[in-house]
Protein backbone atom coordinates (compact mmCIF):
# COMPACT_ATOMS: atom_id res chain seq x y z
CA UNK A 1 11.13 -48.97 15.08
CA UNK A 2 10.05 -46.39 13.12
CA UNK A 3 7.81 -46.69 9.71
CA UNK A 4 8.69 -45.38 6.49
CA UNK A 5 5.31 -44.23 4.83
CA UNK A 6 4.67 -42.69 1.00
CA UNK A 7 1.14 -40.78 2.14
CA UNK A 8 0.50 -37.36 -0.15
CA UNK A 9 -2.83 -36.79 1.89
CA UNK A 10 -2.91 -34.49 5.09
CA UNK A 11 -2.47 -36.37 8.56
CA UNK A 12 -5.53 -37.37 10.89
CA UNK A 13 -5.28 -34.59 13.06
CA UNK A 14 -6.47 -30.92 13.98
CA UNK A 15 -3.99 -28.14 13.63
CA UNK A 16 -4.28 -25.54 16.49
CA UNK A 17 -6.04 -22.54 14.59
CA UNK A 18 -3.96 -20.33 13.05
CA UNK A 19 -1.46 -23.01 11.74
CA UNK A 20 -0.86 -24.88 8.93
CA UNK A 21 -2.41 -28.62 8.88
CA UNK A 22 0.19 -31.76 9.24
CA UNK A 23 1.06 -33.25 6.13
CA UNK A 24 2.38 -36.61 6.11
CA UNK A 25 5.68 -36.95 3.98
CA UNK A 26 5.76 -37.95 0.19
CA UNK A 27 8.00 -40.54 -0.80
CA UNK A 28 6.50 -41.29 -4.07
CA UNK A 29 4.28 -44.53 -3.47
CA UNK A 30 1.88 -45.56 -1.25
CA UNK A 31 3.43 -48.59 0.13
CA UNK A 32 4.29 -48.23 4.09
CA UNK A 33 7.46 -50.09 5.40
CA UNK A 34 8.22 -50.59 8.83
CA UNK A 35 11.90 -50.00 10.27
CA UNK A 36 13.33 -52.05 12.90
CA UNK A 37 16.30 -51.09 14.25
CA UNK A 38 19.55 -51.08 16.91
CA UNK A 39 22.20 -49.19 17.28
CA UNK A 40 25.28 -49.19 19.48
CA UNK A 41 26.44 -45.54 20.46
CA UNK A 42 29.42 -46.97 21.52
CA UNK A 43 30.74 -47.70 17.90
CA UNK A 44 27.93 -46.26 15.83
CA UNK A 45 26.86 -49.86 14.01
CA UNK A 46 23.49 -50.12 12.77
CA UNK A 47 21.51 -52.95 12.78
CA UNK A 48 17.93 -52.78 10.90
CA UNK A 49 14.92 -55.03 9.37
CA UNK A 50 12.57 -53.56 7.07
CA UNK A 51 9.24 -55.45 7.18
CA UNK A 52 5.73 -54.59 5.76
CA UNK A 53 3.95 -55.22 9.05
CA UNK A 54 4.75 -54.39 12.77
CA UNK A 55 4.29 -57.82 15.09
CA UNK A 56 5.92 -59.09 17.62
CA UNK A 57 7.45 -61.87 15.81
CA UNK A 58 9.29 -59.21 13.49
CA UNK A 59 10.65 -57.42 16.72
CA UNK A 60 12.11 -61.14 18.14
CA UNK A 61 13.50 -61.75 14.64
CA UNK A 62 15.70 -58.39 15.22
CA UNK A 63 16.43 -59.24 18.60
CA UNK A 64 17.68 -62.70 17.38
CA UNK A 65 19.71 -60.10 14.96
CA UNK A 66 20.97 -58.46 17.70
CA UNK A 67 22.35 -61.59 19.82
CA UNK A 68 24.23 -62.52 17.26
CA UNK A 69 25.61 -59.16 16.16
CA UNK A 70 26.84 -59.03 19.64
CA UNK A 71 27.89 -62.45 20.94
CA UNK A 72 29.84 -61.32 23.87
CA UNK A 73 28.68 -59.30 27.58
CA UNK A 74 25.63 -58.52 28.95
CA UNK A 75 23.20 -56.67 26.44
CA UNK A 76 21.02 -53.70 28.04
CA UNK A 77 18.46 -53.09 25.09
CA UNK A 78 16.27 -49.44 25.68
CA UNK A 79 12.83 -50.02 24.55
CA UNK A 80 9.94 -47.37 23.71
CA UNK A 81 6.14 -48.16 25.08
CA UNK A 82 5.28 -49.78 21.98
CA UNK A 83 3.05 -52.76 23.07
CA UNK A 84 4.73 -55.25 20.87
CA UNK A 85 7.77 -54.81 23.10
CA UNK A 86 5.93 -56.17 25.74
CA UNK A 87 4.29 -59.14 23.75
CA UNK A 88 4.33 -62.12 25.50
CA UNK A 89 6.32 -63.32 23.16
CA UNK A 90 9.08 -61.27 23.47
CA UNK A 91 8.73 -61.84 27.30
CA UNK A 92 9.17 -65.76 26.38
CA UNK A 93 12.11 -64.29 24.80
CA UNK A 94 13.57 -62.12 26.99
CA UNK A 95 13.17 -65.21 29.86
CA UNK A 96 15.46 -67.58 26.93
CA UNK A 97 18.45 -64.71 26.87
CA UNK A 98 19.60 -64.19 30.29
CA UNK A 99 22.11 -61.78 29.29
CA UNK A 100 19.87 -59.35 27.75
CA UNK A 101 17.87 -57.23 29.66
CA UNK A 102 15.33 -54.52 28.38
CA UNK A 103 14.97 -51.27 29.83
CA UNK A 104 11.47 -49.59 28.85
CA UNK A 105 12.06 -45.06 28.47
CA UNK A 106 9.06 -43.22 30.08
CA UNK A 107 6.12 -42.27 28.13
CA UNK A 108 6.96 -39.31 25.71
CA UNK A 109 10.72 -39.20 26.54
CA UNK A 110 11.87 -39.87 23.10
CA UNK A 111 15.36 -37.85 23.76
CA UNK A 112 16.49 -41.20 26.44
CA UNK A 113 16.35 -43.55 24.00
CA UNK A 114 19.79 -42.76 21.67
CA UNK A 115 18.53 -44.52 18.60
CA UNK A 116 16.04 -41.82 17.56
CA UNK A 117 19.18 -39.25 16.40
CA UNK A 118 20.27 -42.39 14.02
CA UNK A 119 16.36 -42.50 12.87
CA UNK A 120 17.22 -38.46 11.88
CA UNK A 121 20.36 -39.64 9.84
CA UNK A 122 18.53 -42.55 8.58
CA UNK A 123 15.78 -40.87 7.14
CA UNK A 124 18.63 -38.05 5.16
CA UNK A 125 20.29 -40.81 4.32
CA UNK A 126 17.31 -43.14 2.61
CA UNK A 127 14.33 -40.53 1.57
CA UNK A 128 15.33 -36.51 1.57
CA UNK A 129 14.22 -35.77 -1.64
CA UNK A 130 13.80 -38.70 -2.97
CA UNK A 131 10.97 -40.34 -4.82
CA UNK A 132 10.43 -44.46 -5.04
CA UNK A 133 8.11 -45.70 -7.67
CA UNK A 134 7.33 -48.88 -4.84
CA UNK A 135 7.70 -50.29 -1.74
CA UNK A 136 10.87 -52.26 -3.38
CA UNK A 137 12.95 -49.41 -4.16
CA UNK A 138 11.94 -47.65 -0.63
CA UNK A 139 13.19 -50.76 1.20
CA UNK A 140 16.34 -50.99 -0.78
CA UNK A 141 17.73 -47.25 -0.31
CA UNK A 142 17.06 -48.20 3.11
CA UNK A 143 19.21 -51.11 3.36
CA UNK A 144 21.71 -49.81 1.06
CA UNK A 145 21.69 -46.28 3.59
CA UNK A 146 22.32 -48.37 6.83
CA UNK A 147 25.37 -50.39 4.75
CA UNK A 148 26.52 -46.78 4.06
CA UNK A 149 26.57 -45.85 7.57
CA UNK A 150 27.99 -48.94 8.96
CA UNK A 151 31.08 -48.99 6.83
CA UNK A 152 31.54 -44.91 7.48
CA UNK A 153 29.83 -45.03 11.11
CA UNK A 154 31.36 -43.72 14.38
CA UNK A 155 30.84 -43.80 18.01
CA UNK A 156 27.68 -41.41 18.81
CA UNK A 157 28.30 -38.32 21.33
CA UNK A 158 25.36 -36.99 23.41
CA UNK A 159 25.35 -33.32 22.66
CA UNK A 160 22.94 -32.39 25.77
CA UNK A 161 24.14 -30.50 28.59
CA UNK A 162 24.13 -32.15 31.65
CA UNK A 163 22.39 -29.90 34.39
CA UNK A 164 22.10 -30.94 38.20
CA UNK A 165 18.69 -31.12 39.54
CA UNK A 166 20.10 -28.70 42.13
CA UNK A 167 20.86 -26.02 39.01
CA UNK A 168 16.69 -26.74 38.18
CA UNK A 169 15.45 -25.87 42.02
């Protein structure tokens, strides 16, 4: 899940000294969408829900998405820390589909979870240099992006080496 925000003002944080402040990217409005998303590596389909909030309810309405988009086998779903991914709701849920079963990455391990690459494409795809005069038009070269990829998509190959924990000793 990733959110799609139109801010033109610096970010909240301190820059070390000596570099330039964070600046939050400019997308031409100030409306803030929220992605949901899933993605198969295996055959490159995208599945995403564009809501203007981030609840739990949103998440089980893409996982809902997701059971039907694939009907068949046991579903392993890779989950970042994000608290509403441990709702009790989505718990409830998780207990009402047996065959899907949620595996949470570590705590700043971003690269485990194979989704954020098609976040990378995503964003090319929707906002590089573009400007949306709302939150409409932001949420529609979104869905109109992921319809792109899924009729052009492919299966996703891991580019990182693979190095034995003997090779790191």
């Amino acid at each position: 899940m990733r959110p799609v925000s139109a801010k033109t003002y610096p970010a909240k944080r301190w820059a070390p000294q000596g570099q330039r402040p964070p600046v939050q990217p400019d997308y031409g409005c100030w409306a803030k969408v929220w992605v949901f998303g899933a993605f198969e590596p295996s055959t490159g389909k995208a599945l995403r829900l564009c809501r203007e909030q981030r609840c739990s309810l949103d998440f089980i309405e893409l996982l809902n998405a997701v059971v039907q988009a694939w009907p068949a086998d046991e579903l392993v779903l890779i989950l970042d820390n994000l608290s509403i991914h441990r709702s009790i709701n989505v718990q409830l849920w998780a207990l009402a589909h047996e065959r899907v079963r949620f595996l949470i990455q570590p705590t700043y391990a971003p690269w485990l979870n194979l989704i954020e690459p098609w976040w990378k494409t995503l964003r090319s795809l929707a906002l590089a240099g573009r400007r949306f005069d709302d939150g409409a038009a932001l949420r529609s070269s979104i869905v109109k992006s992921t319809d792109y990829w899924n009729e052009h998509r492919h299966p996703y190959v891991w580019r990182k080496q693979y190095q034995p924990i003997s090779n790191l000793l």
